[in-house]
Protein backbone atom coordinates (compact mmCIF):
# COMPACT_ATOMS: atom_id res chain seq x y z
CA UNK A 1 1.63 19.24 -3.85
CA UNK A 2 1.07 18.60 -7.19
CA UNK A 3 -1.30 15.38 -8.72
CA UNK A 4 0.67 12.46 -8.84
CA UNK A 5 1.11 10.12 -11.91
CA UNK A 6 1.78 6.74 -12.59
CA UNK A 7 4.64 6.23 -15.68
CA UNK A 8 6.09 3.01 -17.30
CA UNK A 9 9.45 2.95 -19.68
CA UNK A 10 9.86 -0.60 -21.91
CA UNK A 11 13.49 -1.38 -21.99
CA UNK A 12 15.03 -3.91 -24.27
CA UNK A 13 16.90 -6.55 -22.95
CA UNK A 14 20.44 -5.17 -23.32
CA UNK A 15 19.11 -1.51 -21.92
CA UNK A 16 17.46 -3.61 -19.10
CA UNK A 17 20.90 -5.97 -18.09
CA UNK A 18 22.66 -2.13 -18.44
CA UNK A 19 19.75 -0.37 -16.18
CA UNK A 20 20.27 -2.77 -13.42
CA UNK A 21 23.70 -2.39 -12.95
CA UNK A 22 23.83 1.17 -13.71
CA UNK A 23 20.77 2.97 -11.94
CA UNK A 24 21.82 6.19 -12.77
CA UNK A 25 22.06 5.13 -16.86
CA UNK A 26 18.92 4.24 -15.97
CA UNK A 27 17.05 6.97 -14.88
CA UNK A 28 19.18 9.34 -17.64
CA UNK A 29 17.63 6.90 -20.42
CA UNK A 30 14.36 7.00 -19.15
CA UNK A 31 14.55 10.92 -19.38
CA UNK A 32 15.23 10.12 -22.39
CA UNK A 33 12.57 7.95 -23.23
CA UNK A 34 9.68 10.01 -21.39
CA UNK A 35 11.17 13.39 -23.60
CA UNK A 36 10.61 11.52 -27.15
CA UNK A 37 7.58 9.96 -25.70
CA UNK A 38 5.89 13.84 -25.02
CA UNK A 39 7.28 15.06 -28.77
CA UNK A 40 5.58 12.06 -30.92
CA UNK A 41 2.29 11.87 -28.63
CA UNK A 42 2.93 7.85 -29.99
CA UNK A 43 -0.03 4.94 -28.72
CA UNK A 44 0.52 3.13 -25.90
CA UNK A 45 1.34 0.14 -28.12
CA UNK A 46 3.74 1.61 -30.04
CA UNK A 47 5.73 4.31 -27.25
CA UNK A 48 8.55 3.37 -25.34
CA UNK A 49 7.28 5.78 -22.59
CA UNK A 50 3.43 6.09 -21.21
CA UNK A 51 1.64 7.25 -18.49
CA UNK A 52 -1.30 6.32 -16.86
CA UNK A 53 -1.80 9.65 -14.94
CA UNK A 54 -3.42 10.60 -12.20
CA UNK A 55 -6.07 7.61 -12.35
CA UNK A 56 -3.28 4.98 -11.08
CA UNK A 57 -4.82 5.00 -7.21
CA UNK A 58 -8.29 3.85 -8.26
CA UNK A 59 -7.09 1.51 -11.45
CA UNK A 60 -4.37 -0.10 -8.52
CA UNK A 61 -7.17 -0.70 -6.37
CA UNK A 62 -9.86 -1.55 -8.61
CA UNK A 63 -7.15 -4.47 -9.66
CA UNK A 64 -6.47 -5.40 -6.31
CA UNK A 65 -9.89 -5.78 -5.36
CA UNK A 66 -10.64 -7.85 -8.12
CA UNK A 67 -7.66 -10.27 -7.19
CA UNK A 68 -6.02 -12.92 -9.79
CA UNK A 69 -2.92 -10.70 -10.87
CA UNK A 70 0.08 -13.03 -10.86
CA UNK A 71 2.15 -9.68 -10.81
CA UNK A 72 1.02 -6.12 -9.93
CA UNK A 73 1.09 -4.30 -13.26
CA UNK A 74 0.82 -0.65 -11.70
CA UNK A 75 2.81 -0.81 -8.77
CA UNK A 76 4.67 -4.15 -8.72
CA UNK A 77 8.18 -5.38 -9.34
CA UNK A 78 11.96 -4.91 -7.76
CA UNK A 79 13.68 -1.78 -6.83
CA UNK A 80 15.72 -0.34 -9.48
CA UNK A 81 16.37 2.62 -7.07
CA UNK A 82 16.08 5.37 -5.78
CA UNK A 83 14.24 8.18 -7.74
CA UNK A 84 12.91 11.75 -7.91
CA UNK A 85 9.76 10.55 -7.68
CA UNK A 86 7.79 9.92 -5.05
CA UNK A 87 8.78 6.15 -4.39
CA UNK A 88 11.67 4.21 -5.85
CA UNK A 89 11.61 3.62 -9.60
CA UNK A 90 10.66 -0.44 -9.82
CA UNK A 91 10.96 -2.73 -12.28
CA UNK A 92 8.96 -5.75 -13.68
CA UNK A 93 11.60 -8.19 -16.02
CA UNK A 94 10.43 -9.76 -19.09
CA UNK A 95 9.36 -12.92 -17.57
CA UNK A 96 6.55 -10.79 -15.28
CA UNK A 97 5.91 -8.61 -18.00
CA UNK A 98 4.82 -11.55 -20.13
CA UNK A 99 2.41 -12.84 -17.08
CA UNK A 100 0.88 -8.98 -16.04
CA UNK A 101 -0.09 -8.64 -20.00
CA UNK A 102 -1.44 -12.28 -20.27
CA UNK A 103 -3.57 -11.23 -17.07
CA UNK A 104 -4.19 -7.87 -18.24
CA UNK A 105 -5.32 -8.87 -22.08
CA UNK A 106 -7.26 -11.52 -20.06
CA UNK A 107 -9.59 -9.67 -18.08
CA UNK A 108 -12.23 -7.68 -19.46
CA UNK A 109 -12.94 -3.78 -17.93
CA UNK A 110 -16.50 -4.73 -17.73
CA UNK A 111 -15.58 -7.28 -15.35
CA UNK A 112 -13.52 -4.33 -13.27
CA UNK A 113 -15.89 -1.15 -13.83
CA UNK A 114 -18.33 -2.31 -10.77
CA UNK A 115 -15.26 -2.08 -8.30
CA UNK A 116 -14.60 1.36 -9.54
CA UNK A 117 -15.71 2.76 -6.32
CA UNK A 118 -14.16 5.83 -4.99
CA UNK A 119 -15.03 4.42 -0.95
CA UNK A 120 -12.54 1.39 -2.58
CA UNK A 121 -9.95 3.86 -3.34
CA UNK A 122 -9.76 6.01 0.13
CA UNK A 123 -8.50 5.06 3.52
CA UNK A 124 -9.57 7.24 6.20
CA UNK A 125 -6.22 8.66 7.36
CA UNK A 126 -5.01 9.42 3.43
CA UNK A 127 -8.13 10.74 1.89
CA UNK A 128 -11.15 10.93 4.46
CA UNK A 129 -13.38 12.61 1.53
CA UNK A 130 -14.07 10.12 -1.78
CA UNK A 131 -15.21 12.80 -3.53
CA UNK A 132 -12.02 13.94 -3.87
CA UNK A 133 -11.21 11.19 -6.36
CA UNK A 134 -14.81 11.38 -8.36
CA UNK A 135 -12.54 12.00 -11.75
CA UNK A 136 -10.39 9.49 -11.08
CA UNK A 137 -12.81 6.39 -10.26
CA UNK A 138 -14.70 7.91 -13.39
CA UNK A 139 -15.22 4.46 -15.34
CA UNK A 140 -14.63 6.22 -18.75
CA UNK A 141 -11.22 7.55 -17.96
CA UNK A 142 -10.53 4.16 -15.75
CA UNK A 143 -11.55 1.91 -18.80
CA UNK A 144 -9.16 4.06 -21.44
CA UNK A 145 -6.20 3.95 -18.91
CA UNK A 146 -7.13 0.01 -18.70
CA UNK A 147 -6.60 -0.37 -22.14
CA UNK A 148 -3.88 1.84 -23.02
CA UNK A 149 -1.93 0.09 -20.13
CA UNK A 150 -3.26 -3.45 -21.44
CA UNK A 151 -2.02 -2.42 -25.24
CA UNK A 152 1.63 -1.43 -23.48
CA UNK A 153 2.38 -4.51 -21.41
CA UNK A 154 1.04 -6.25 -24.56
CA UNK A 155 3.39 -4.98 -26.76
CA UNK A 156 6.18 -5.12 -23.80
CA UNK A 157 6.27 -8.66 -24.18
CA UNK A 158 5.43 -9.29 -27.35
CA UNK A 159 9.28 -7.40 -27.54
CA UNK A 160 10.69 -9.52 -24.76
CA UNK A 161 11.03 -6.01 -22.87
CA UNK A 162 10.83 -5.26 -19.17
CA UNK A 163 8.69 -2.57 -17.85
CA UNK A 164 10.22 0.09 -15.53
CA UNK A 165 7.30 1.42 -12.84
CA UNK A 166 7.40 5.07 -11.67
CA UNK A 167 5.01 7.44 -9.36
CA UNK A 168 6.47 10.84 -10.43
């Protein structure tokens, strides 16, 4: 099995109303999306489509164990449906999107890099060895996924966009 990652689509207001009634639009437009978003290598403020990769797990958990989010900006939201992926594509509407940036833009890294813990990240019956996830609770590469992710939901509802969630 491949490494999981962690990928968010903005969708404008009219793509969102047309995404919820038509999941399979959906999906097709966020193909769409995630194709333009791998040709013009944009910044997370500025691209439609992003990824957090493979550092999701630990950045989910560091969040969690830090408490305070009003929404869960990594794994959060309603089912848009069913995906490819390895749970159901999700969505966050504008409303949430404007509360996960607000919480996001609000809290620091340096007040998350201490719960960067790989023993935070591992349950005994899904990964019995934290080493296994040493790269992933690396703070560096948690701290630039924190921001890139910050800078997206930031400019998410700056737009009045919602933010479709994906583990693919």
């Amino acid at each position: 099995m491949g490494m999981i990652h962690c990928e968010y689509a903005r969708l404008a207001a009219e793509d969102f109303d047309k995404a919820r009634t038509d999941p399979t639009w959906a999906l097709e437009h966020i193909d769409e999306l995630a194709g333009e978003w791998v040709q013009m290598d944009l910044p997370a403020q500025e691209a439609r489509y992003f990824s957090i990769g493979t550092v999701w797990g630990p950045l989910h958990t560091v969040l969690r164990v830090h408490g305070g989010m009003p929404v869960d900006p990594v794994q959060g939201g309603a089912a848009l449906g069913s995906a490819d992926g390895i749970t159901p594509v999700r969505y966050l509407g504008p409303d949430d999107v404007e509360k996960a940036a607000a919480f996001l833009v609000g809290t620091s890294f340096d007040t998350l890099a201490p719960l960067a813990d790989a023993a935070h990240v591992c349950d005994e019956d899904v990964c019995p060895d934290p080493g296994e996830h040493a790269a992933e609770t690396d703070a560096e590469r948690l701290a630039q996924a924190y921001g890139e992710l910050t800078a997206f939901y930031g400019a998410a509802a700056e737009a009045g966009d919602a933010v479709v969630l994906m583990l693919n």
